[in-house]
Protein backbone atom coordinates (compact mmCIF):
# COMPACT_ATOMS: atom_id res chain seq x y z
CA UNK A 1 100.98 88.17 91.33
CA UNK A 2 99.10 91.41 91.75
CA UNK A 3 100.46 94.95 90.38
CA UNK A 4 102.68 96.15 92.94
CA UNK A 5 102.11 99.71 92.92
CA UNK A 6 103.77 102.24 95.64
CA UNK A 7 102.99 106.27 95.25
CA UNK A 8 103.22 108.80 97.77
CA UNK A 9 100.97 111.66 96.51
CA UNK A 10 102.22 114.09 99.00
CA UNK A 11 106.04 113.31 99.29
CA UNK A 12 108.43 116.28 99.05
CA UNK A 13 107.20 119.69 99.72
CA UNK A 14 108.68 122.30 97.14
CA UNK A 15 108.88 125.50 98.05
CA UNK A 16 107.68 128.10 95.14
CA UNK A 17 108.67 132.30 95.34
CA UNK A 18 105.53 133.15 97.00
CA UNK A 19 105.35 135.27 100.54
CA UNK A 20 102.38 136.53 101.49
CA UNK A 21 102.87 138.93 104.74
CA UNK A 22 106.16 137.39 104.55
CA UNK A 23 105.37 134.05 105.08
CA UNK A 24 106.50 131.20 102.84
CA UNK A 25 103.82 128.77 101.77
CA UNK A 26 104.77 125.53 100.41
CA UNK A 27 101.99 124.86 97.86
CA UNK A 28 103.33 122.44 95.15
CA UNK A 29 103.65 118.58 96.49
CA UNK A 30 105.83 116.57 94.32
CA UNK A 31 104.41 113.17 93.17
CA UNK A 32 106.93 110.06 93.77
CA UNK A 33 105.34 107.24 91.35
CA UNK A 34 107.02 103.71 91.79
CA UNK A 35 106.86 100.34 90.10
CA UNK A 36 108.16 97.00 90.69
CA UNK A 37 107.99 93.93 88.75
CA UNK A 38 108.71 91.79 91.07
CA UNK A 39 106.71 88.53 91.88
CA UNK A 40 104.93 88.67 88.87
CA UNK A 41 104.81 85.79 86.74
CA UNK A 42 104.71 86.74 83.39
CA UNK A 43 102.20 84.36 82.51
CA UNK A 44 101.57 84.13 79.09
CA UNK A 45 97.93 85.11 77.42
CA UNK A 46 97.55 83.55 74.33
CA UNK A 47 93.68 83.06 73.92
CA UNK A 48 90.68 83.85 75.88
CA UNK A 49 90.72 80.67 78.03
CA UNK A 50 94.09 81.71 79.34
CA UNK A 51 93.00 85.03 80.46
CA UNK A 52 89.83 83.43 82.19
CA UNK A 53 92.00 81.06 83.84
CA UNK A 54 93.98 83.60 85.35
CA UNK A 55 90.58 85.97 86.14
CA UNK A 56 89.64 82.80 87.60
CA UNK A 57 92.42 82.27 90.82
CA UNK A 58 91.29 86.31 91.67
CA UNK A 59 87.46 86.18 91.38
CA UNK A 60 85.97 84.93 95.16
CA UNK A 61 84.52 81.06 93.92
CA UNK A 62 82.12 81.43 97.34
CA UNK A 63 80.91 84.94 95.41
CA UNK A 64 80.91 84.42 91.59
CA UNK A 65 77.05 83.38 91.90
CA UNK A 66 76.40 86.25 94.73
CA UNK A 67 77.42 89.86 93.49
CA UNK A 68 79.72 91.52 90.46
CA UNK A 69 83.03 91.99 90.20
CA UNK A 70 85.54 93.96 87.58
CA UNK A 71 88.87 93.18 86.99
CA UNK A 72 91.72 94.15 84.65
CA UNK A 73 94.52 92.09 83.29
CA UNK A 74 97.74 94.04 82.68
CA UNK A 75 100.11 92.61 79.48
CA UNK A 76 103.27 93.63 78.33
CA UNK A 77 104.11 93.75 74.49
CA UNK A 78 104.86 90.16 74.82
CA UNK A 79 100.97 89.32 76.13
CA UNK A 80 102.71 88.54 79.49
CA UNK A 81 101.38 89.09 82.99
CA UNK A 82 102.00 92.09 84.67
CA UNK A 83 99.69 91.75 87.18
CA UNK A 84 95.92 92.30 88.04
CA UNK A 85 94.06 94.67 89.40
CA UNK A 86 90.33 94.41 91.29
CA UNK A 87 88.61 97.51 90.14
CA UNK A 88 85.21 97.27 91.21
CA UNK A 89 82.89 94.89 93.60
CA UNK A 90 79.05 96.10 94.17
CA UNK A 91 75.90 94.65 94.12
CA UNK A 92 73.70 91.75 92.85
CA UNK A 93 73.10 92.49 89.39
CA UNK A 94 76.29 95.53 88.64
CA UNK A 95 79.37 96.87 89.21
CA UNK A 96 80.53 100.39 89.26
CA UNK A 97 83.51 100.72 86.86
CA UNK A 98 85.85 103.79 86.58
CA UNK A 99 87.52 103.96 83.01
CA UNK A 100 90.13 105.95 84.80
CA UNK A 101 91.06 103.75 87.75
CA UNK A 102 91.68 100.82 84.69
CA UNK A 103 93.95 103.39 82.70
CA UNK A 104 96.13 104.76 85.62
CA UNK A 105 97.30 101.64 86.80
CA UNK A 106 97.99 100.12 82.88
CA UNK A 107 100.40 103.80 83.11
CA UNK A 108 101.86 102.66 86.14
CA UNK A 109 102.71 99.50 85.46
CA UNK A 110 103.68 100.24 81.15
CA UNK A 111 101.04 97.75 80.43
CA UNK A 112 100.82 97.72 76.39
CA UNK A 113 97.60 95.62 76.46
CA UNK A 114 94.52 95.30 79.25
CA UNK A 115 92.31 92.42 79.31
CA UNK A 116 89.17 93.10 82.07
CA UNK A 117 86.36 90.39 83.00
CA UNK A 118 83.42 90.68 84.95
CA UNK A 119 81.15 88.39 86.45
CA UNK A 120 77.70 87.94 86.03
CA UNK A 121 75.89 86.13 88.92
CA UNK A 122 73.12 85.27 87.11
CA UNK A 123 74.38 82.67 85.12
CA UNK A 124 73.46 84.33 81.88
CA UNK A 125 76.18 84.77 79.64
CA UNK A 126 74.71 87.65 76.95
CA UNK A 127 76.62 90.96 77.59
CA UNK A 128 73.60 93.62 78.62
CA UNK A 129 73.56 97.24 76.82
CA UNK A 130 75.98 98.23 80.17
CA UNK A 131 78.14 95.54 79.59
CA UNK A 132 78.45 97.15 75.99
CA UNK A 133 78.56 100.59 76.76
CA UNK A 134 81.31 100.33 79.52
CA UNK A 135 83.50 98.25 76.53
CA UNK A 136 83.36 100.76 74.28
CA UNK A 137 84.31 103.57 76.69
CA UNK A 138 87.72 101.45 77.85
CA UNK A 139 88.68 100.23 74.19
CA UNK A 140 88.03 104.43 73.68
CA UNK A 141 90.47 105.03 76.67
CA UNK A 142 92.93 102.90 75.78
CA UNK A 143 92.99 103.89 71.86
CA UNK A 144 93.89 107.16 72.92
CA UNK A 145 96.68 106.02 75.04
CA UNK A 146 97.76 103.53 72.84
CA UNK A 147 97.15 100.62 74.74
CA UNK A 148 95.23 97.36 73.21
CA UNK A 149 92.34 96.37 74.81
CA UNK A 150 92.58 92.53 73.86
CA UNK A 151 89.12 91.59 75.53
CA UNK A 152 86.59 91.27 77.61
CA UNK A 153 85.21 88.48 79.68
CA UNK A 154 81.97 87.81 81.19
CA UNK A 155 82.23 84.68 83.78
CA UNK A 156 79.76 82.66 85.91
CA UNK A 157 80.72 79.98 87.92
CA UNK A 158 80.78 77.36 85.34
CA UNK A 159 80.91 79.12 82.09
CA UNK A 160 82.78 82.42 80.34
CA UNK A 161 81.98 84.70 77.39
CA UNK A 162 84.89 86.41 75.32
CA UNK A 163 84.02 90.00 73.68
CA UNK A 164 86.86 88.37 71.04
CA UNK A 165 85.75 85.34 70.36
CA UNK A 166 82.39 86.88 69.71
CA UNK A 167 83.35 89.56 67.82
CA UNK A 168 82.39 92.01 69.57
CA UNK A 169 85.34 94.25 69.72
């Protein structure tokens, strides 16, 4: 059910006017973006639970109490699956997440809303001040492009917290 995404950054080579000892130089690659739908299940999100269950069947069970994860739930204006996306997997007690990697593929995929989730191998459920921090700069990301972020999930292996349900967005 993942986002199938297919983009040749270097594709066609344009040629622009330029000659330089009367060489042409073809300078410009065009950028081929494509998208398919297929094989996703549209899966609707209604509440947090739903999204977890779905973050669930991605994050690695024999992990989940070993290092961090990020993921990102894509939704169309129906709160149906597009698909998900790993974004980040790194160490014992954090992630690295890039607000940009989240955003480009919602673009590709003309996500409306974005659900993430992260784990948190130490079994304790309170978001920390990064856990906060990196929240704020997606929900900033995707206000500007006009894309809800609906929540934010911390997991463990037996438990879940919802930025929602908690108020905290």
């Amino acid at each position: 059910m993942g986002i199938n995404l297919k983009y040749n950054r270097y594709g066609k080579l344009k040629s622009l006017p330029y000659k330089s000892n009367h060489m042409d130089f073809n300078i410009v690659n065009e950028i081929k973006l494509i998208y398919s739908r297929k094989g996703n299940s549209e899966k609707l999100i209604s509440c947090s639970r739903a999204a977890v269950d779905v973050f669930r069947q991605y994050f690695d069970s024999d992990e989940i109490d070993y290092r961090e994860s990020f993921f990102a739930l894509y939704l169309n204006q129906a709160n149906k699956v597009l698909g998900i996306k790993k974004i980040s997997e790194s160490g014992i007690t954090s992630t690295i997440v890039d607000v940009r990697i989240i955003m480009q593929a919602a673009l590709l995929c003309n996500a409306t809303a974005i659900i993430v989730a992260h784990n948190h191998p130490s079994g304790n459920l309170k978001p920390s001040a990064e856990d906060l921090k990196i929240t704020l700069s997606i929900k900033s990301a995707s206000e500007f492009l006009n894309i809800k972020l609906l929540d934010h999930c911390i997991l463990t292996s037996t438990d879940y917290m919802s930025f929602a349900d908690e108020g905290h967005l």
